[in-house]
PDB file of N, CA and C in Angstrom:
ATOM      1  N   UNK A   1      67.262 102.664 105.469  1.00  0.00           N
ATOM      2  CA  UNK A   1      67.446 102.648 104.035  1.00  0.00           C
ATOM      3  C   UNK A   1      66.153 103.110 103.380  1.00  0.00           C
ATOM      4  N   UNK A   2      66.431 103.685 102.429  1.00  0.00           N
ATOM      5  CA  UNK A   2      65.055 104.499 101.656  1.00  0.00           C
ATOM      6  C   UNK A   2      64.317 103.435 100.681  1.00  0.00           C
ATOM      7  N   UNK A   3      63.657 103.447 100.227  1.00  0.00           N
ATOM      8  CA  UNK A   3      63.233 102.481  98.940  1.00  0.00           C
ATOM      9  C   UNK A   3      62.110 103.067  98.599  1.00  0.00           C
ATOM     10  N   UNK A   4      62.952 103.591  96.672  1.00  0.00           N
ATOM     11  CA  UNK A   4      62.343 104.649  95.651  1.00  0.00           C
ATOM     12  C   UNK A   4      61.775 103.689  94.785  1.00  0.00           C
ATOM     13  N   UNK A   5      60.929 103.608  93.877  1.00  0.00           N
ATOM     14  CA  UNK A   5      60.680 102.772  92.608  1.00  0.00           C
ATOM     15  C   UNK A   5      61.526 103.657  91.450  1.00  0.00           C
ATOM     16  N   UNK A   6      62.204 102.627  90.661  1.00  0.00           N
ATOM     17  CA  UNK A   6      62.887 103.186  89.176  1.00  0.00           C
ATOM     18  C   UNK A   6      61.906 104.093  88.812  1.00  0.00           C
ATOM     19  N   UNK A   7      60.770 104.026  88.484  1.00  0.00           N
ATOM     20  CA  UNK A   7      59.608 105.166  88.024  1.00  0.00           C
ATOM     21  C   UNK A   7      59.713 106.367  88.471  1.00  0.00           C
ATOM     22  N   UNK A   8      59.593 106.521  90.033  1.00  0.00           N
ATOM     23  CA  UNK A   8      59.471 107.771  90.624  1.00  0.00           C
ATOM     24  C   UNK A   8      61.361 108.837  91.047  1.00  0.00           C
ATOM     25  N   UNK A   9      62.047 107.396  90.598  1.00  0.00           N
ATOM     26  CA  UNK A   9      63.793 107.918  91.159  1.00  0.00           C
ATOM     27  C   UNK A   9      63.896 109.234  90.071  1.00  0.00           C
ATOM     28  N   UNK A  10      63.781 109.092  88.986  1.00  0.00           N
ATOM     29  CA  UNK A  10      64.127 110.880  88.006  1.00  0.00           C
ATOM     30  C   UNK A  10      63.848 111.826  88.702  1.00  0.00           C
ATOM     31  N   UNK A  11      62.453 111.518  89.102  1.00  0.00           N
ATOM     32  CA  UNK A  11      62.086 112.843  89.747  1.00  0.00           C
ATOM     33  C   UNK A  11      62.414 113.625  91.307  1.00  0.00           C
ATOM     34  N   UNK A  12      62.810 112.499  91.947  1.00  0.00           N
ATOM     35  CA  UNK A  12      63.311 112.478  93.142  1.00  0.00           C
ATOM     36  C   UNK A  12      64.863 112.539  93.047  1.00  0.00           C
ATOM     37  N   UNK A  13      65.321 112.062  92.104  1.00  0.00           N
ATOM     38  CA  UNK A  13      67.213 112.409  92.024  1.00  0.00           C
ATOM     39  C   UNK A  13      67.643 113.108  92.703  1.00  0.00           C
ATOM     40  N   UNK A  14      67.587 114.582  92.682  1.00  0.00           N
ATOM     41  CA  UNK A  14      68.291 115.423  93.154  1.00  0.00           C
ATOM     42  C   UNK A  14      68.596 115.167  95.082  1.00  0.00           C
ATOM     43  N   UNK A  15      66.681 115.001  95.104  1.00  0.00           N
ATOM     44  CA  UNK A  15      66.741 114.738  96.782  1.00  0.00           C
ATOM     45  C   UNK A  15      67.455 113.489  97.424  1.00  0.00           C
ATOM     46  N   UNK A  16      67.296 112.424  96.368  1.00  0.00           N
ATOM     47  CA  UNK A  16      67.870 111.387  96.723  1.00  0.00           C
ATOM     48  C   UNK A  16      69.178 111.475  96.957  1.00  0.00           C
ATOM     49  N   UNK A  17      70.098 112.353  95.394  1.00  0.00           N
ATOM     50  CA  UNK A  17      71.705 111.879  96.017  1.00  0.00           C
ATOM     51  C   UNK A  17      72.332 113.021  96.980  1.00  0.00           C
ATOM     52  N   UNK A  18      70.823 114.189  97.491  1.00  0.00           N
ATOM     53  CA  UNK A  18      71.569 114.576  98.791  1.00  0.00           C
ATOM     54  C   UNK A  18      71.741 113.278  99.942  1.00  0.00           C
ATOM     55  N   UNK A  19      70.187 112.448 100.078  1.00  0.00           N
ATOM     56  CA  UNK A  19      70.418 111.998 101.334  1.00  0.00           C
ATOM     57  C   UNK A  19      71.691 110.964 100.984  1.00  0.00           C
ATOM     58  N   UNK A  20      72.127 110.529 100.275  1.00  0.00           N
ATOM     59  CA  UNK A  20      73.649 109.738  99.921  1.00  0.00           C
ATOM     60  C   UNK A  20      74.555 110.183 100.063  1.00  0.00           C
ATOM     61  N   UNK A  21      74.685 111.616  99.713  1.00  0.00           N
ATOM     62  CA  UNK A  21      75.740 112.379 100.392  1.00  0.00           C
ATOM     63  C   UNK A  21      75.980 112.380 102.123  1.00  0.00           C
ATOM     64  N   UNK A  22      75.022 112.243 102.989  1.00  0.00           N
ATOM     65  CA  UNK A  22      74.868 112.476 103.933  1.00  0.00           C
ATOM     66  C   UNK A  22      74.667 110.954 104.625  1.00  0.00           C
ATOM     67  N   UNK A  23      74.908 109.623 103.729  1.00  0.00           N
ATOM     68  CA  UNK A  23      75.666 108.694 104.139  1.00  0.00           C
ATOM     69  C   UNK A  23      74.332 107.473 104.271  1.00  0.00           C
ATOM     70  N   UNK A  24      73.106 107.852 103.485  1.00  0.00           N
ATOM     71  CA  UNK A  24      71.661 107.004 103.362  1.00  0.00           C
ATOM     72  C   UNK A  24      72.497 105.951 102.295  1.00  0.00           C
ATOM     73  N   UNK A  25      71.701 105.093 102.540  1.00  0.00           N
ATOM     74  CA  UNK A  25      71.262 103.925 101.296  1.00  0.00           C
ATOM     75  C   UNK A  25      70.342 104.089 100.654  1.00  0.00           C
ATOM     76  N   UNK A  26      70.216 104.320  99.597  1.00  0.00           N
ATOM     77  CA  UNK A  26      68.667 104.334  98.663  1.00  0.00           C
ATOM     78  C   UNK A  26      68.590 103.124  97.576  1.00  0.00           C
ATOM     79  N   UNK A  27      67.488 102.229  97.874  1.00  0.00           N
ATOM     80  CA  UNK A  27      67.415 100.535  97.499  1.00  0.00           C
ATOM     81  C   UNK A  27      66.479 101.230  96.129  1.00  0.00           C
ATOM     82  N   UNK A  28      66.607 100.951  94.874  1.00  0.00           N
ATOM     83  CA  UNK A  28      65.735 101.346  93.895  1.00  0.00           C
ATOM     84  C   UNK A  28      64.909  99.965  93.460  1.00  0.00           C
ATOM     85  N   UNK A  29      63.377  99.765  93.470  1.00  0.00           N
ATOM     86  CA  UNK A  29      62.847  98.523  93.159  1.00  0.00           C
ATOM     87  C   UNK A  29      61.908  98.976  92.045  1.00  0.00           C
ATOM     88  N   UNK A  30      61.823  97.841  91.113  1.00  0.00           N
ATOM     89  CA  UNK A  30      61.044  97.665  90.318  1.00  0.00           C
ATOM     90  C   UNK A  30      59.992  96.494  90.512  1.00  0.00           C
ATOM     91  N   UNK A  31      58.958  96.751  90.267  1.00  0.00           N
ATOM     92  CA  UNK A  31      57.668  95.637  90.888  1.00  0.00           C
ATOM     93  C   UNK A  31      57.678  95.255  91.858  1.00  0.00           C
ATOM     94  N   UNK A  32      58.095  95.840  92.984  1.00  0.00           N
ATOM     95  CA  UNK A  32      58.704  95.093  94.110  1.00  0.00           C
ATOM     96  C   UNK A  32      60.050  94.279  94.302  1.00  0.00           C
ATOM     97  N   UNK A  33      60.708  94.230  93.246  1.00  0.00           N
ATOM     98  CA  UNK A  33      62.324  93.613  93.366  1.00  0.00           C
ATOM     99  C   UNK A  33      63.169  94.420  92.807  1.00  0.00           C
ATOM    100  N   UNK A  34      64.150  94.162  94.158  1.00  0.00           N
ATOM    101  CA  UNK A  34      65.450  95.124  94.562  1.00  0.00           C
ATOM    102  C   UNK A  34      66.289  95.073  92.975  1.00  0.00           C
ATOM    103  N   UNK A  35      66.687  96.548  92.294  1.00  0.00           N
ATOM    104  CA  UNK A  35      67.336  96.686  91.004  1.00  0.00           C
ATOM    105  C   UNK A  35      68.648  96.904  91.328  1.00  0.00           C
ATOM    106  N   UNK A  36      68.755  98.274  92.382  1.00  0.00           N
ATOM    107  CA  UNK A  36      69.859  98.685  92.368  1.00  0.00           C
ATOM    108  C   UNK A  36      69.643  99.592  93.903  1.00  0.00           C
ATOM    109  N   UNK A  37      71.480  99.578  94.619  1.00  0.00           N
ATOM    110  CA  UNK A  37      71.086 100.431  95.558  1.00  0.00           C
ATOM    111  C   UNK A  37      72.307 101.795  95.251  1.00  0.00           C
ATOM    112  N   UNK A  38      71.882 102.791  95.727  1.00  0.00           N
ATOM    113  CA  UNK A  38      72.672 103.911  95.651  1.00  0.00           C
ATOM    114  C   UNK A  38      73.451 103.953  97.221  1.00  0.00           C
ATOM    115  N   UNK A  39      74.503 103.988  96.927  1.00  0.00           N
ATOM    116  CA  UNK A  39      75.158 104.126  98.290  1.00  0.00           C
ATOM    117  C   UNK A  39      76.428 105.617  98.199  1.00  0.00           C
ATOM    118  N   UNK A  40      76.816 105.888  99.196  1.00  0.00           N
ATOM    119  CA  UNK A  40      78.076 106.864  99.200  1.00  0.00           C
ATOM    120  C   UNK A  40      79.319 106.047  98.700  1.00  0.00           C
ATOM    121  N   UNK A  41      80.406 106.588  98.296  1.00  0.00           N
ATOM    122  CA  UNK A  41      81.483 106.262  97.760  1.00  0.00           C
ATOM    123  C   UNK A  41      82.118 105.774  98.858  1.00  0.00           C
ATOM    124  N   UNK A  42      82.701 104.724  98.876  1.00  0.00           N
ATOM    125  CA  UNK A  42      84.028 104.256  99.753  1.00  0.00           C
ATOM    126  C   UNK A  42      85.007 105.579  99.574  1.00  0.00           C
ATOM    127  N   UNK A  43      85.726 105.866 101.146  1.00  0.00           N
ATOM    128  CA  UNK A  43      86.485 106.480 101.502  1.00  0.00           C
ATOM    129  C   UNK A  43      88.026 106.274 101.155  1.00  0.00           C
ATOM    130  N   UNK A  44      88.392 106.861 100.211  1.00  0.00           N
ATOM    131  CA  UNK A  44      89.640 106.389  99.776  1.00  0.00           C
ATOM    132  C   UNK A  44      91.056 106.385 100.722  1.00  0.00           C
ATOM    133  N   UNK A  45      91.102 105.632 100.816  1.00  0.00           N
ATOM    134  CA  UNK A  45      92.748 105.098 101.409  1.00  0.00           C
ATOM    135  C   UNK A  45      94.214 105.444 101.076  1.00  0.00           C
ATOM    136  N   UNK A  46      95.049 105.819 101.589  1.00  0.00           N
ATOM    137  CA  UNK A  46      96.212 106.109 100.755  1.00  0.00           C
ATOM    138  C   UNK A  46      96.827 104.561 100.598  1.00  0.00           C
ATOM    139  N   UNK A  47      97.488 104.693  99.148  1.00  0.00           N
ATOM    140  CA  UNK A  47      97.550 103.052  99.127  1.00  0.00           C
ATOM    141  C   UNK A  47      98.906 102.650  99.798  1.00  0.00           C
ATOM    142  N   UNK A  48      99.596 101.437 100.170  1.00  0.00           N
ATOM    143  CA  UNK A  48     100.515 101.076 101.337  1.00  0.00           C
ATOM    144  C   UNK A  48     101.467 100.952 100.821  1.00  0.00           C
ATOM    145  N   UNK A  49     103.055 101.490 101.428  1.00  0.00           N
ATOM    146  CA  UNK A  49     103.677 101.281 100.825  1.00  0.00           C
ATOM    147  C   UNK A  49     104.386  99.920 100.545  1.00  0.00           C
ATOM    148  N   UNK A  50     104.922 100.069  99.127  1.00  0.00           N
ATOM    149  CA  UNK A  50     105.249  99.158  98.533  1.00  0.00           C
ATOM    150  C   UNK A  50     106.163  97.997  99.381  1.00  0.00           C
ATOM    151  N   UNK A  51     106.306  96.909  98.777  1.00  0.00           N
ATOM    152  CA  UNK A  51     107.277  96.220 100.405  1.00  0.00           C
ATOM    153  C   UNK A  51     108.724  96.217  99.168  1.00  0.00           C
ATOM    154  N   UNK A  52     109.573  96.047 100.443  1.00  0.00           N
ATOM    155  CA  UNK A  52     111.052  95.831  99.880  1.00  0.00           C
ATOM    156  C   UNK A  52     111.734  95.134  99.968  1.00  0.00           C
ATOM    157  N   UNK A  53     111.940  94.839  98.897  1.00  0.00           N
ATOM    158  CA  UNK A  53     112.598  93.383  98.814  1.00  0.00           C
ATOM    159  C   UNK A  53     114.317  93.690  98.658  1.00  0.00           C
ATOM    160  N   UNK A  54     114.918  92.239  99.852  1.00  0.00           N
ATOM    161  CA  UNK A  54     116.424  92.645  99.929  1.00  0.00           C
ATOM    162  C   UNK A  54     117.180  92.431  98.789  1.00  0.00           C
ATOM    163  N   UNK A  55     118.084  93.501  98.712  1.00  0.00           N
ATOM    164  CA  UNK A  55     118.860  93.552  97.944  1.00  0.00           C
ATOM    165  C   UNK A  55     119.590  91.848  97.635  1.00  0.00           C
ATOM    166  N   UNK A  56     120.090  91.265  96.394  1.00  0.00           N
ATOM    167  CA  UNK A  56     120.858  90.329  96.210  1.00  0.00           C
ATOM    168  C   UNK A  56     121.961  90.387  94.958  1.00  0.00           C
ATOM    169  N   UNK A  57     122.927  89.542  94.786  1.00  0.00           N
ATOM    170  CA  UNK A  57     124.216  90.123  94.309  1.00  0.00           C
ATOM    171  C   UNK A  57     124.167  90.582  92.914  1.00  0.00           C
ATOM    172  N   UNK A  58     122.918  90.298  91.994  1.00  0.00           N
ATOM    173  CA  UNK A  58     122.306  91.266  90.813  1.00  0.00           C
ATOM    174  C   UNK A  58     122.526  92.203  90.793  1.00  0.00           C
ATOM    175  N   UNK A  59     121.336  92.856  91.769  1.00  0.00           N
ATOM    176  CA  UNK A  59     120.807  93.659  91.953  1.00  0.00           C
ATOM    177  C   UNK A  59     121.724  95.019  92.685  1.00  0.00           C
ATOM    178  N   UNK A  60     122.617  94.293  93.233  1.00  0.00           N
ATOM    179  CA  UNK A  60     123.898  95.170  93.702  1.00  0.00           C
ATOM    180  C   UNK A  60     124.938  95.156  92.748  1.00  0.00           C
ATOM    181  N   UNK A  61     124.942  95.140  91.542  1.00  0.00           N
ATOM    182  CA  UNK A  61     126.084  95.007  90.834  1.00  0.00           C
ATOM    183  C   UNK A  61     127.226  94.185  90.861  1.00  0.00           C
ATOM    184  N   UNK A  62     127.030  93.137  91.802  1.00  0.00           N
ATOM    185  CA  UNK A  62     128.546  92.302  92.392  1.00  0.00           C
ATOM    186  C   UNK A  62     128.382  90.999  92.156  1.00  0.00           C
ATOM    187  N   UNK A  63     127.770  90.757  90.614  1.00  0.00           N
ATOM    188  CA  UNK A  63     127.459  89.299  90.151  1.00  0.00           C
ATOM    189  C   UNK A  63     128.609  88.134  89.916  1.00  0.00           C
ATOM    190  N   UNK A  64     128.440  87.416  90.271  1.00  0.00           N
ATOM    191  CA  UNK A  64     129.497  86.318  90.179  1.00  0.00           C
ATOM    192  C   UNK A  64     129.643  85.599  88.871  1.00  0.00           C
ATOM    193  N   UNK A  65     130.726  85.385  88.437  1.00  0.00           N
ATOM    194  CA  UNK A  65     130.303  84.747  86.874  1.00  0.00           C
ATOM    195  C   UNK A  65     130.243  83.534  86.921  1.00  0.00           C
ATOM    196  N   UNK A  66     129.429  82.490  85.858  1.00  0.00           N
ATOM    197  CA  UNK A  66     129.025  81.839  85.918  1.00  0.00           C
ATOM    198  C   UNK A  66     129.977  80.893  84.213  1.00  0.00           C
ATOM    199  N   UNK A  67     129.911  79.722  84.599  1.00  0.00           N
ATOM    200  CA  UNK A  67     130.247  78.778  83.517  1.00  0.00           C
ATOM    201  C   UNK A  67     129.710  77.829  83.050  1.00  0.00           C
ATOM    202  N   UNK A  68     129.045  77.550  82.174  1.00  0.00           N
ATOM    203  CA  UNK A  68     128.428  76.023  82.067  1.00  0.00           C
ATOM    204  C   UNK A  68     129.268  75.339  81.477  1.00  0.00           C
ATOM    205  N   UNK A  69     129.311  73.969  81.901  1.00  0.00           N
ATOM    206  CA  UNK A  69     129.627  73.094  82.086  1.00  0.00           C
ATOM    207  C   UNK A  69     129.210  71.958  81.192  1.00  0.00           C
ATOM    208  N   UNK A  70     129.703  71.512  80.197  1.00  0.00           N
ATOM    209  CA  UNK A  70     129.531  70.428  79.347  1.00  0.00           C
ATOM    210  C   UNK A  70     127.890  71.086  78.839  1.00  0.00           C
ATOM    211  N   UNK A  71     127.523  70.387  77.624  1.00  0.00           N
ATOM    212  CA  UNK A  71     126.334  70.234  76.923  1.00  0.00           C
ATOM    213  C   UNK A  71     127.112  71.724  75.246  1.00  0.00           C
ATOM    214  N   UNK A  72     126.092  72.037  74.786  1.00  0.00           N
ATOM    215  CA  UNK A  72     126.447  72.930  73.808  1.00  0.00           C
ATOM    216  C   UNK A  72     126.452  74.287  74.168  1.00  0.00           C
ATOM    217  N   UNK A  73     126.463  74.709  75.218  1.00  0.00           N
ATOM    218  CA  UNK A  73     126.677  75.589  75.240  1.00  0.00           C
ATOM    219  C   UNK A  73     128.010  76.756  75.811  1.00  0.00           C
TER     220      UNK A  73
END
C-alpha cells in the first residue's frame, strides 16, 4: 500500500490513480493520521435472479368467494 500526504496527493494524482487502476491501495495521511484510502472499484456482479414465488389461487385468477359472517358487514 502506498502512503501519500493530502499535501503532496494534487500533485501526484495522475500517478496515483494509475497505480489504482492497476489494483494498489493508496492510504492518504494527514499529520501522520490515516484520512482516506483510494482503492479500485469493486467488480460489478450481475445481480441474481429474482426468486419465485408459487403461484396461489389470487394470483391465478381462480379466487374463491368469500362471506362474512355476522358483525356489520
Amino acid at each position: 500500500m502506498l502512503e501519500v500526504t493530502v499535501k503532496e496527493a494534487p500533485a501526484k494524482l495522475r500517478k496515483l490513480l494509475k497505480q489504482v487502476e492497476h489494483g494498489q491501495h493508496v492510504l492518504l495521511t494527514r499529520r501522520g493520521k490515516e484520512v482516506a484510502c483510494l482503492v479500485p472499484p469493486q467488480k460489478k456482479t450481475p445481480p441474481a435472479e429474482p426468486e419465485r414465488i408459487p403461484s396461489d389461487n389470487y394470483s391465478s385468477g381462480t379466487r374463491t368467494e368469500c362471506r362474512c359472517l355476522g358483525g356489520t358487514g
